[in-house]
N, C-alpha and C. Protein backbone atom coordinates (compact mmCIF):
# COMPACT_ATOMS: atom_id res chain seq x y z
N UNK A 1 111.92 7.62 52.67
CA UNK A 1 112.25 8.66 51.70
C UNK A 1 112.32 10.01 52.41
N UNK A 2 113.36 10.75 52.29
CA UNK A 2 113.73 11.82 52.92
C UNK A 2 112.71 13.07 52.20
N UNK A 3 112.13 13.92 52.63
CA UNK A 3 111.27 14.89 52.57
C UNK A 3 111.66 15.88 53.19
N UNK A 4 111.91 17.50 52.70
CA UNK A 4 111.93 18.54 53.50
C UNK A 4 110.70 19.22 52.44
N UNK A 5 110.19 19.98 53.46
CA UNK A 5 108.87 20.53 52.86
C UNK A 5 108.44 22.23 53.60
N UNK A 6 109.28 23.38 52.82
CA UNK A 6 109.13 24.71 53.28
C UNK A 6 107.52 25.44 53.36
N UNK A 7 107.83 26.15 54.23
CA UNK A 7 106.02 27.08 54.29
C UNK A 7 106.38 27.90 54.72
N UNK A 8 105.64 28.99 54.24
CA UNK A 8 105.72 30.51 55.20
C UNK A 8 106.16 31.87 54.37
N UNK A 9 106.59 31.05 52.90
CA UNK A 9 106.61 32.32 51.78
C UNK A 9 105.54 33.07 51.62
N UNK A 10 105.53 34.69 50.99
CA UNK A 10 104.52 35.42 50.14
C UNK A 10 105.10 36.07 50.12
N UNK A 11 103.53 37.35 50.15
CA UNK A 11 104.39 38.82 49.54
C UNK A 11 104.67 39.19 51.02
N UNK A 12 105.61 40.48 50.99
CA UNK A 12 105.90 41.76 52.24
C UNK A 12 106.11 42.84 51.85
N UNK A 13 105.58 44.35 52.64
CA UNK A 13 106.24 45.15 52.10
C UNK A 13 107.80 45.52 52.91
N UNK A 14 108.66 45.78 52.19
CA UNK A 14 109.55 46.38 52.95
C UNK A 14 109.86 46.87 54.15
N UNK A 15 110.31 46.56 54.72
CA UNK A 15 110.23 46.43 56.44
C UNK A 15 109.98 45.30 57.11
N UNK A 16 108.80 44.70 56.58
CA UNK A 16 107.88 43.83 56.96
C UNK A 16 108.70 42.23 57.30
N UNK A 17 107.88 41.34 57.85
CA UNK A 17 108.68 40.25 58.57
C UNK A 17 108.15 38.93 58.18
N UNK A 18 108.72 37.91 57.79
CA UNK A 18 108.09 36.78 57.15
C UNK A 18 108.90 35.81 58.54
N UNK A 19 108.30 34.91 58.51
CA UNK A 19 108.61 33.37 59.13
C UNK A 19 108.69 32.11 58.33
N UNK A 20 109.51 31.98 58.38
CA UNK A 20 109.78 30.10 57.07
C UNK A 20 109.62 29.23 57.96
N UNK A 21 109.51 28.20 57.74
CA UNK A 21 109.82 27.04 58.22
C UNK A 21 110.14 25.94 57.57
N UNK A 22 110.64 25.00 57.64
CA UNK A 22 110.89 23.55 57.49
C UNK A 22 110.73 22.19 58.05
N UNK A 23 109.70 21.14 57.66
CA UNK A 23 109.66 19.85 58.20
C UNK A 23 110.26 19.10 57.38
N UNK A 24 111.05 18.13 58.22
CA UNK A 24 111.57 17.08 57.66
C UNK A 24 111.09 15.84 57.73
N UNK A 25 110.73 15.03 56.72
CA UNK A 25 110.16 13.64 57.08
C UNK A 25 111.53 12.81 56.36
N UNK A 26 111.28 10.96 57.12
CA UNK A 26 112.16 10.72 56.06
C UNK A 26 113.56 9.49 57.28
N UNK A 27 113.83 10.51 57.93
CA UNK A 27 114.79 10.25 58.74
C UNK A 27 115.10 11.74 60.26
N UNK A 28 116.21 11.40 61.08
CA UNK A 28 116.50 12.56 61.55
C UNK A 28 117.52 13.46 61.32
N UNK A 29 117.16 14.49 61.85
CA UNK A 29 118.59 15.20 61.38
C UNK A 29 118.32 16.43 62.74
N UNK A 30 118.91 15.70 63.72
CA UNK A 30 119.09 16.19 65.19
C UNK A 30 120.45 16.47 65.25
N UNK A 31 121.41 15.71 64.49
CA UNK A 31 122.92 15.59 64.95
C UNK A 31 123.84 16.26 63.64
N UNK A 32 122.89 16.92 62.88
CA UNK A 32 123.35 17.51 61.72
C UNK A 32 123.37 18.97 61.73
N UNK A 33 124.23 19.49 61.08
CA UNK A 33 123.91 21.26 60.41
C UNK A 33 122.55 20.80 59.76
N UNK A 34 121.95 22.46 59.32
CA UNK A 34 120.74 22.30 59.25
C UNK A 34 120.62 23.58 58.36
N UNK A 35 120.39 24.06 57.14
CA UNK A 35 120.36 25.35 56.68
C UNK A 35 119.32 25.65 55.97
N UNK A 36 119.39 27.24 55.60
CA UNK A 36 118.46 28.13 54.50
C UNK A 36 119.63 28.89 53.70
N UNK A 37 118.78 28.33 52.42
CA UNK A 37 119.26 29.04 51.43
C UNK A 37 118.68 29.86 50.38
N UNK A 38 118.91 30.48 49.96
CA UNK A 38 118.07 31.43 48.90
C UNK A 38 118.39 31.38 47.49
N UNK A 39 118.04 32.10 46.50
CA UNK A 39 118.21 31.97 45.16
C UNK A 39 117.40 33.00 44.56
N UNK A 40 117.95 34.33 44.35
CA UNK A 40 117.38 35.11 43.33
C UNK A 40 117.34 35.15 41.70
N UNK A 41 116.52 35.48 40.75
CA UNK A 41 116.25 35.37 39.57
C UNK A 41 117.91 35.89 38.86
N UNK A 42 118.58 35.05 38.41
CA UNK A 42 119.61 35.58 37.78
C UNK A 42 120.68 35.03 38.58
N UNK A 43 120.58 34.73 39.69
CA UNK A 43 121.93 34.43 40.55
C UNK A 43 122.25 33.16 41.05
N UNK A 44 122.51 33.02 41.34
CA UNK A 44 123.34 31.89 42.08
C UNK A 44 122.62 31.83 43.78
N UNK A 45 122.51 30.24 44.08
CA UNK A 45 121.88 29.86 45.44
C UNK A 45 123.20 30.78 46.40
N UNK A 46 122.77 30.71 47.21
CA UNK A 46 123.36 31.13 48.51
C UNK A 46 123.00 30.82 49.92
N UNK A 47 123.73 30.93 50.23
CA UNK A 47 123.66 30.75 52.28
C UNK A 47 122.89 31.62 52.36
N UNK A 48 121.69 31.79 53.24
CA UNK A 48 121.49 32.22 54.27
C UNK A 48 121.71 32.67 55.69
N UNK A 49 121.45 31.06 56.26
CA UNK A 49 122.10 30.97 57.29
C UNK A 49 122.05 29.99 58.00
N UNK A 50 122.41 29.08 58.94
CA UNK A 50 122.66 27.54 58.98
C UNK A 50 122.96 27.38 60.53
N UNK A 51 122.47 26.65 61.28
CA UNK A 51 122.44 25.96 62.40
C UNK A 51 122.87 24.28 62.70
N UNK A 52 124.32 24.34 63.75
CA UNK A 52 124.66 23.29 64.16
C UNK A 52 123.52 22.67 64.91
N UNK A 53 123.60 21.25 65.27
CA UNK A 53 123.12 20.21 66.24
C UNK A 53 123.23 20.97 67.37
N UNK A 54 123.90 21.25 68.23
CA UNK A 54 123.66 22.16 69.43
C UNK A 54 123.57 23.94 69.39
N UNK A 55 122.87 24.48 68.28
CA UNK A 55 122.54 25.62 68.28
C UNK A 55 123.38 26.12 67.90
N UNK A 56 124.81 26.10 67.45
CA UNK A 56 125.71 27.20 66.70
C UNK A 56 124.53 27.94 65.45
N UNK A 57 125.36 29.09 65.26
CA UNK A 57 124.59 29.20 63.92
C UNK A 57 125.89 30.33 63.37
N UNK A 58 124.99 30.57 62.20
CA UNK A 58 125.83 31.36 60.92
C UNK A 58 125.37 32.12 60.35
N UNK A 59 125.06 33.08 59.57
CA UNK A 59 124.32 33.86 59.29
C UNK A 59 125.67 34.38 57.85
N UNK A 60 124.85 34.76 56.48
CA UNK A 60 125.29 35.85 55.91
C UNK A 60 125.22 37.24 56.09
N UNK A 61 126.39 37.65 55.44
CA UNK A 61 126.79 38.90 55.49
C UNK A 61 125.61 39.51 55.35
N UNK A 62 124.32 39.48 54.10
CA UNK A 62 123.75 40.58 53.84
C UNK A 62 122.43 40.74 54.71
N UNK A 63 122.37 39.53 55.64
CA UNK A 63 121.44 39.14 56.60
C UNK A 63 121.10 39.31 57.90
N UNK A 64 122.97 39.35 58.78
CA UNK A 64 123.17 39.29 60.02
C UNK A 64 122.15 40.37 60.83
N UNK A 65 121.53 40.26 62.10
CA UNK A 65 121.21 40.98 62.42
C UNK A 65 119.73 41.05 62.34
N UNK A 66 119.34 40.66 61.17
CA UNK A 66 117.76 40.61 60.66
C UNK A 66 117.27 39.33 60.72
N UNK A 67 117.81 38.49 60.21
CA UNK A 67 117.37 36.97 60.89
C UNK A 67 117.84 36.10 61.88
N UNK A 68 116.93 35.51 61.90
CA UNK A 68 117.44 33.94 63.25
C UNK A 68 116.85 33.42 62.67
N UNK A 69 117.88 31.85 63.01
CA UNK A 69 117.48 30.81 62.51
C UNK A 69 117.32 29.86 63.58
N UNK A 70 116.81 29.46 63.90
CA UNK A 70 116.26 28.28 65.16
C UNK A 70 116.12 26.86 64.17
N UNK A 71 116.31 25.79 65.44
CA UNK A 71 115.50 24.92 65.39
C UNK A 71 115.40 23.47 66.61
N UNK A 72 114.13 22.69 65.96
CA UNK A 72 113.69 22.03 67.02
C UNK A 72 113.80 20.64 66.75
N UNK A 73 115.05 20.48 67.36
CA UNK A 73 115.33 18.68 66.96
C UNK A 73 114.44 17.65 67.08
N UNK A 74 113.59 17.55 68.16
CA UNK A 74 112.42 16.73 68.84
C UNK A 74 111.35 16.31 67.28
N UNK A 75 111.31 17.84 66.62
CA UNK A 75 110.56 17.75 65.71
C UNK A 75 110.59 17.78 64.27
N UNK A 76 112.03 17.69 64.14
CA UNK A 76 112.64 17.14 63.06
C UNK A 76 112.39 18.77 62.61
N UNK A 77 112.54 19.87 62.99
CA UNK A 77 112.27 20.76 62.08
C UNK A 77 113.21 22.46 61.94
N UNK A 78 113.23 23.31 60.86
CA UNK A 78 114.51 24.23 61.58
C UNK A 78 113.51 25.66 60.46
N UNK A 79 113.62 26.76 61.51
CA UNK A 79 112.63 28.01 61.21
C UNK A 79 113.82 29.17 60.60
N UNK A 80 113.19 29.89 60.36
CA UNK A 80 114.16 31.18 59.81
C UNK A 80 112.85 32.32 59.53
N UNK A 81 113.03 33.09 61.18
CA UNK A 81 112.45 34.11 61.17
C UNK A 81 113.29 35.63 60.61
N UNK A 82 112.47 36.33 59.67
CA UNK A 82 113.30 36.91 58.81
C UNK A 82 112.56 38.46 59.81
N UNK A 83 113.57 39.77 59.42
CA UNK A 83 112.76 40.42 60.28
C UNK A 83 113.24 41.95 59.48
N UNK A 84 112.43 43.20 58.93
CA UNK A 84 113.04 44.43 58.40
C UNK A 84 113.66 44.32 56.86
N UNK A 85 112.53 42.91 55.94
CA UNK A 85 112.64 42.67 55.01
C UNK A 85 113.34 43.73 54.05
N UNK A 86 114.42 43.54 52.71
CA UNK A 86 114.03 44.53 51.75
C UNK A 86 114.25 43.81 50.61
N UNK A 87 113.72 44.92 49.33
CA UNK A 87 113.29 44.33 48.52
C UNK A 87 114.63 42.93 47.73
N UNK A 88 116.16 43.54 47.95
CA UNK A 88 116.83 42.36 48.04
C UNK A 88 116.74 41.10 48.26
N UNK A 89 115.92 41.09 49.03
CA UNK A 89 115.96 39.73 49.97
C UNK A 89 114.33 39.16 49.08
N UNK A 90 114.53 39.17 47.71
CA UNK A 90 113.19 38.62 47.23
C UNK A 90 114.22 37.35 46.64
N UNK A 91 113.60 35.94 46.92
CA UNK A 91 114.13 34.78 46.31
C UNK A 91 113.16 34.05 46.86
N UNK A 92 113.74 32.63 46.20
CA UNK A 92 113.16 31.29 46.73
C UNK A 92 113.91 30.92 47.55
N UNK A 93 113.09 30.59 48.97
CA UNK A 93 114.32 30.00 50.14
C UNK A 93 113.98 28.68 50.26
N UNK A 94 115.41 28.11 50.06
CA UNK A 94 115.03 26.68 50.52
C UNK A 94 115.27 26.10 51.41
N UNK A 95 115.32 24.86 52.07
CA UNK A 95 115.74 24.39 53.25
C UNK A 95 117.04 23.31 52.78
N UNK A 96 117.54 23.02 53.77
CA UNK A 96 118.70 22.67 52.78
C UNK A 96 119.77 21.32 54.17
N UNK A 97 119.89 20.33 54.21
CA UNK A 97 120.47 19.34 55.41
C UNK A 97 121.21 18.40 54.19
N UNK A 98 122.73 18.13 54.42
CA UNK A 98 123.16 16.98 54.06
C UNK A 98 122.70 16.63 52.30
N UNK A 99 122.50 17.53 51.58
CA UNK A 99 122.49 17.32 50.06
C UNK A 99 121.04 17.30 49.69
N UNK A 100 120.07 17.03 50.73
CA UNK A 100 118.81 17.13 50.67
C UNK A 100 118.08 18.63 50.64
N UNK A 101 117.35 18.97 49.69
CA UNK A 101 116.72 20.20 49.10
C UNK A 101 115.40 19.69 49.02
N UNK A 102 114.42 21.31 49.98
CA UNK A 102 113.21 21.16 49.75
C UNK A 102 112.79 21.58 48.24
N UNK A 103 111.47 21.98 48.24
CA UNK A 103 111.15 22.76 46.55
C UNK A 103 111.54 24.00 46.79
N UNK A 104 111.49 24.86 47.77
CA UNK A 104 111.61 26.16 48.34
C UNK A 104 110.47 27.03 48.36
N UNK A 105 110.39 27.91 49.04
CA UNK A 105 109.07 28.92 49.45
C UNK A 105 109.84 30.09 48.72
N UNK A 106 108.73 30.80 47.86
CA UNK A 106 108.90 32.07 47.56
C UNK A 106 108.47 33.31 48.15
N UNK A 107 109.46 34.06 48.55
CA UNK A 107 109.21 35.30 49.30
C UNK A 107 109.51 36.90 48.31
N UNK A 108 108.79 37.06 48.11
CA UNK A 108 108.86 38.45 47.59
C UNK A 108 108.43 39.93 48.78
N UNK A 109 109.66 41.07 48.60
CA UNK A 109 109.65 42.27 49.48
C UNK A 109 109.63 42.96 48.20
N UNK A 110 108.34 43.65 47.88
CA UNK A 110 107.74 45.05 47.51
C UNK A 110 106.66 45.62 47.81
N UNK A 111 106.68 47.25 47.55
CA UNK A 111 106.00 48.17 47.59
C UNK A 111 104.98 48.09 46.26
């Protein structure tokens, strides 16, 4: 049974820098895209930002620059260090491979 399972949500203040992560149990997903996605109150999920099998990656528009997204095939797992938070960027992020969705981590940026 496939499992992705996020950590690393809370609060921040503005500016401030959160780290996500994602484990996958279940199967692998070394040879797959690999993404984060978000979802604010009212809106619609969205990209984040998403990493090929050999390290390509992608990033949204409202993101570039402030995050990286890594990850570590060996360990079935893919990070999204966020960095110069603002309060925008408050959602649930989820992890996201091949149709499979974690529950998502909630990150909230306020003062």
């Amino acid at each position: 049974q496939v499992q992705l399972v996020e950590s690393g949500g809370g609060w921040v203040q503005p500016g401030g820098a959160l780290r996500l992560s994602c484990a996958a149990t279940g199967r692998s997903f070394s040879s797959v895209m690999m993404g984060w996605y978000r979802q604010a109150p009212g809106k619609q999920r969205e990209l984040v930002a998403s990493i090929t099998s050999n390290g390509g990656t992608l990033y949204g528009a409202s993101v570039k620059g402030r995050f990286a997204i890594s990850r570590d095939n060996a360990k079935n797992t893919v990070a999204l260090e966020m960095n110069s938070l603002k309060p925008e960027d408050t959602a649930v992020y989820y992890c996201g491979v091949l149709g499979y969705w974690g529950k998502g981590t909630l990150v909230t940026v306020s003062s």
